[in-house]
Protein backbone atom coordinates (compact mmCIF):
# COMPACT_ATOMS: atom_id res chain seq x y z
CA UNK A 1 -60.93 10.81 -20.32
CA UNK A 2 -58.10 8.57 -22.02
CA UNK A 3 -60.52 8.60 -25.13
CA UNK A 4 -60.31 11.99 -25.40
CA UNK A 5 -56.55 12.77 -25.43
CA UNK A 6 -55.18 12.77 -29.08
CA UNK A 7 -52.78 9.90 -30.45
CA UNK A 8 -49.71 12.26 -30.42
CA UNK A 9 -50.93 12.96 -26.38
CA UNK A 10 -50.87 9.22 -25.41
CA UNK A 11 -47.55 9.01 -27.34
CA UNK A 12 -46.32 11.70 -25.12
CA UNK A 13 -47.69 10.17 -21.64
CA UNK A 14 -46.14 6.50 -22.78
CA UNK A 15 -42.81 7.81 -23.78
CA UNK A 16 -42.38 10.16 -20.76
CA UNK A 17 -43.25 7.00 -18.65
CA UNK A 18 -40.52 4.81 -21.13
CA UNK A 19 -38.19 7.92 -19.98
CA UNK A 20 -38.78 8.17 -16.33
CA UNK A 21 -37.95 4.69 -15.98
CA UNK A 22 -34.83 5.05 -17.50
CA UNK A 23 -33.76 7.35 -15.70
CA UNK A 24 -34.72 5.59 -12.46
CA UNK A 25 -32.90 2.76 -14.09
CA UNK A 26 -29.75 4.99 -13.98
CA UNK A 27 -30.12 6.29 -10.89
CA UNK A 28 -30.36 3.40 -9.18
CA UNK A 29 -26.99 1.78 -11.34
CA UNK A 30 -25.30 5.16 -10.56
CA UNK A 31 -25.97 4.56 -6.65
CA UNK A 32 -25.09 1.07 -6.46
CA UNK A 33 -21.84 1.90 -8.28
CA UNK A 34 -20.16 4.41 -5.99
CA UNK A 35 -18.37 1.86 -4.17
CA UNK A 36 -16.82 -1.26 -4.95
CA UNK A 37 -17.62 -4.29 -2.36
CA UNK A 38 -15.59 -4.60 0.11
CA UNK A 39 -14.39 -7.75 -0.37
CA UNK A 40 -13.05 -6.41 -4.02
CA UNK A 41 -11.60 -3.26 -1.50
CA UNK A 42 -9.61 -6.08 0.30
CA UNK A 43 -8.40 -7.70 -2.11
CA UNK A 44 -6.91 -4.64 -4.43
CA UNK A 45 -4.99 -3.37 -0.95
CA UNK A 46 -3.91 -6.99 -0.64
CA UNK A 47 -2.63 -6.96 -4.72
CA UNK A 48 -0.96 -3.62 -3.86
CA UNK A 49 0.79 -4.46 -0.83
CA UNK A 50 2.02 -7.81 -1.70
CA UNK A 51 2.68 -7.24 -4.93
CA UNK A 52 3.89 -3.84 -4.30
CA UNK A 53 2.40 -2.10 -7.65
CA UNK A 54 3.36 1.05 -8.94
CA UNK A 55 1.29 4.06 -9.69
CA UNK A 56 0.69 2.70 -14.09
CA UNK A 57 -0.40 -1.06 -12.50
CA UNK A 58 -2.83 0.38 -9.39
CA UNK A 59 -4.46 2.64 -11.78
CA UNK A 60 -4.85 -0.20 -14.41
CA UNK A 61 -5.86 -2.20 -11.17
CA UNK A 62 -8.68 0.32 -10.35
CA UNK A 63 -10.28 0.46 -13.54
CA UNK A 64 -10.44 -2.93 -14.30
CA UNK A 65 -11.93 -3.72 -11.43
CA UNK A 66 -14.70 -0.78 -11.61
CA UNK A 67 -15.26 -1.84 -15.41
CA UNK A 68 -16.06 -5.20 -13.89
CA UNK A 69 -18.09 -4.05 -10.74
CA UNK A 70 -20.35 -1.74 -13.35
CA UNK A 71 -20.40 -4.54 -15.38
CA UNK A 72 -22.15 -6.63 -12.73
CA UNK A 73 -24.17 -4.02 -12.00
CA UNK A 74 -25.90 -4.28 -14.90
CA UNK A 75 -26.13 -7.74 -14.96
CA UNK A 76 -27.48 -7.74 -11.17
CA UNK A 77 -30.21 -5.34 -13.05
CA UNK A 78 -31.13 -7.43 -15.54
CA UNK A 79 -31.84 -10.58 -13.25
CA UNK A 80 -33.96 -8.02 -10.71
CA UNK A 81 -35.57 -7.48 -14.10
CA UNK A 82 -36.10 -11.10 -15.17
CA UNK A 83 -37.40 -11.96 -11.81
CA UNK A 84 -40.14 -9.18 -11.71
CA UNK A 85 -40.89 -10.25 -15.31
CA UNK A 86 -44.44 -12.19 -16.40
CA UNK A 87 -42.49 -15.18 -18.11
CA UNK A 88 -42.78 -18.94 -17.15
CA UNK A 89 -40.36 -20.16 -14.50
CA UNK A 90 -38.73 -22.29 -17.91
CA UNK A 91 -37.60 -19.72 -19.85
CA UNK A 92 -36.90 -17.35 -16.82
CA UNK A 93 -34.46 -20.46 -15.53
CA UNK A 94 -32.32 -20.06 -18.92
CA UNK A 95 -32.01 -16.90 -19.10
CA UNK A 96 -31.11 -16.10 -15.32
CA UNK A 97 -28.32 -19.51 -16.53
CA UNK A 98 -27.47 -17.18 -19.02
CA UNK A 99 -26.96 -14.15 -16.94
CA UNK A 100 -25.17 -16.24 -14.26
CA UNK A 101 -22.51 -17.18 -17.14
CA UNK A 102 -22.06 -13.76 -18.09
CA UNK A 103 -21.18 -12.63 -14.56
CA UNK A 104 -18.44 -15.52 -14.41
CA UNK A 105 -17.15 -14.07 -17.98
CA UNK A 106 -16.80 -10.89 -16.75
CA UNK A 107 -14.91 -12.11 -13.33
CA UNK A 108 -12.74 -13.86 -15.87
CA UNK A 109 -11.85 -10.73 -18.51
CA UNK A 110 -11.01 -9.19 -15.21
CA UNK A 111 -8.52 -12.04 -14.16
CA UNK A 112 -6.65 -11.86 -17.74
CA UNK A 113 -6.74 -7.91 -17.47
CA UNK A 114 -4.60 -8.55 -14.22
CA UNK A 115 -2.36 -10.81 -15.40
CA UNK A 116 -1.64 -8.23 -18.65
CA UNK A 117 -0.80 -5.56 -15.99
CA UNK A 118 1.61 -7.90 -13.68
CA UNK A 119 5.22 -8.91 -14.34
CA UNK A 120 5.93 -12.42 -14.83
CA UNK A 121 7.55 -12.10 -11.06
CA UNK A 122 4.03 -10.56 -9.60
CA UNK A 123 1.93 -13.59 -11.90
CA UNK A 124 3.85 -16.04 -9.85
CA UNK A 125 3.68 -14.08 -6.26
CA UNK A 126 0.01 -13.87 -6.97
CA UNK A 127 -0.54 -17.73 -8.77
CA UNK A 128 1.19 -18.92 -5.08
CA UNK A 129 -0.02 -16.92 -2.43
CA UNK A 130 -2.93 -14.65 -3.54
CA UNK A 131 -5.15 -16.65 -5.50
CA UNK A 132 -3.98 -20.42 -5.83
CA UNK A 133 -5.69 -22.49 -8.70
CA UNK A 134 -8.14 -25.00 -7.53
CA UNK A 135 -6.38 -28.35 -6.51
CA UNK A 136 -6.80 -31.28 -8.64
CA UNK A 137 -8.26 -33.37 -5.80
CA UNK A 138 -11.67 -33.06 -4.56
CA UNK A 139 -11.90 -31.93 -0.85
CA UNK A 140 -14.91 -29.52 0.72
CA UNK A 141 -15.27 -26.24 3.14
CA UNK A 142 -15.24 -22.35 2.52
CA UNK A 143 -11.64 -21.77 3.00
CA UNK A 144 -8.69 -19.40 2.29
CA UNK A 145 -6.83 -21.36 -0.48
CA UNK A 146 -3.65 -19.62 -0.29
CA UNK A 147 -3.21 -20.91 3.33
CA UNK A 148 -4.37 -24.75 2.82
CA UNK A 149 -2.18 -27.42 2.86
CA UNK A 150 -3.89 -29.29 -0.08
CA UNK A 151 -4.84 -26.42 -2.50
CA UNK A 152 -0.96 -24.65 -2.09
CA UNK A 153 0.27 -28.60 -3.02
C-alpha cells in the first residue's frame, strides 16, 4: 500500500509524524514546567524572608529562577533523549558530560542573576547564612552548610 501513495503523500505522513512529536515534546515541557521544585519553593521563601526583598527584587527573583527551571527542563529532555537514542555508550557518555555541564552553567547564570538583584547588605546576609561557599578544607556528609561549624569558619 506504501508503494502506492505519491511522494508528496509520504512527505505529508513523515512531516505530520515530525509535527506530532513536537508537539508532544511541548506538551510534556509545558507540564513539567508548571511548578518549580520544591526545594527551589523553599529556598525563594527563605531569600524573601531573610533577606526581606521588595516587590522589583521577588519579581526579578521569580523569573530568574523559572528561566532557570525551564532551562533545565530542556536539558532534562535532551538527556531522556540521548538515553533512548541508538548511539554507542562512548559518545552517549560525552555528550550526557556535556549536558551535565550545561545544567551547572545554568545553576550558575542563576547565582550571578541573584547577586545583580541584591544589595551589597543582602550579598553578605546571603554569602553568611543562606548559602556559605564551600570550606577550604576537605570534610564529608550531606549537610546544611550555613549551620556547620567548619563550612561558616
Amino acid at each position: 500500500m506504501a508503494h502506492h501513495l505519491s511522494r508528496f503523500d509520504r512527505f505529508m505522513i513523515r512531516l505530520s509524524k515530525y509535527i506530532l512529536s513536537i508537539v508532544a515534546v511541548l506538551c510534556n515541557l509545558h507540564a513539567a514546567s508548571q511548578e518549580l521544585s520544591a526545594r527551589d519553593s523553599r529556598f525563594i521563601d527563605q531569600l524573601r524572608t531573610e533577606l526581606a526583598l521588595d516587590s522589583v527584587q521577588q519579581k526579578a527573583v521569580d523569573t530568574l529562577f523559572w528561566n532557570s527551571h525551564l532551562d533545565m527542563n530542556v536539558v532534562a529532555h535532551e538527556v531522556d533523549s540521548l538515553e533512548r537514542a541508538d548511539i554507542s555508550e562512548e559518545i552517549l557518555n560525552l555528550k550526557i558530560a556535556v549536558l551535565n555541564q550545561k545544567k551547572k552553567d545554568i545553576r550558575e547564570y542563576r547565582e550571578l542573576g541573584l547577586m545583580d538583584v541584591l544589595t551589597r547588605e543582602q550579598q553578605t546576609i546571603y554569602s553568611k547564612r543562606i548559602k556559605p561557599s564551600k570550606p577550604q578544607v576537605l570534610h564529608f556528609g550531606i549537610h546544611d552548610r550555613a549551620k556547620c561549624n567548619v563550612c561558616i569558619k
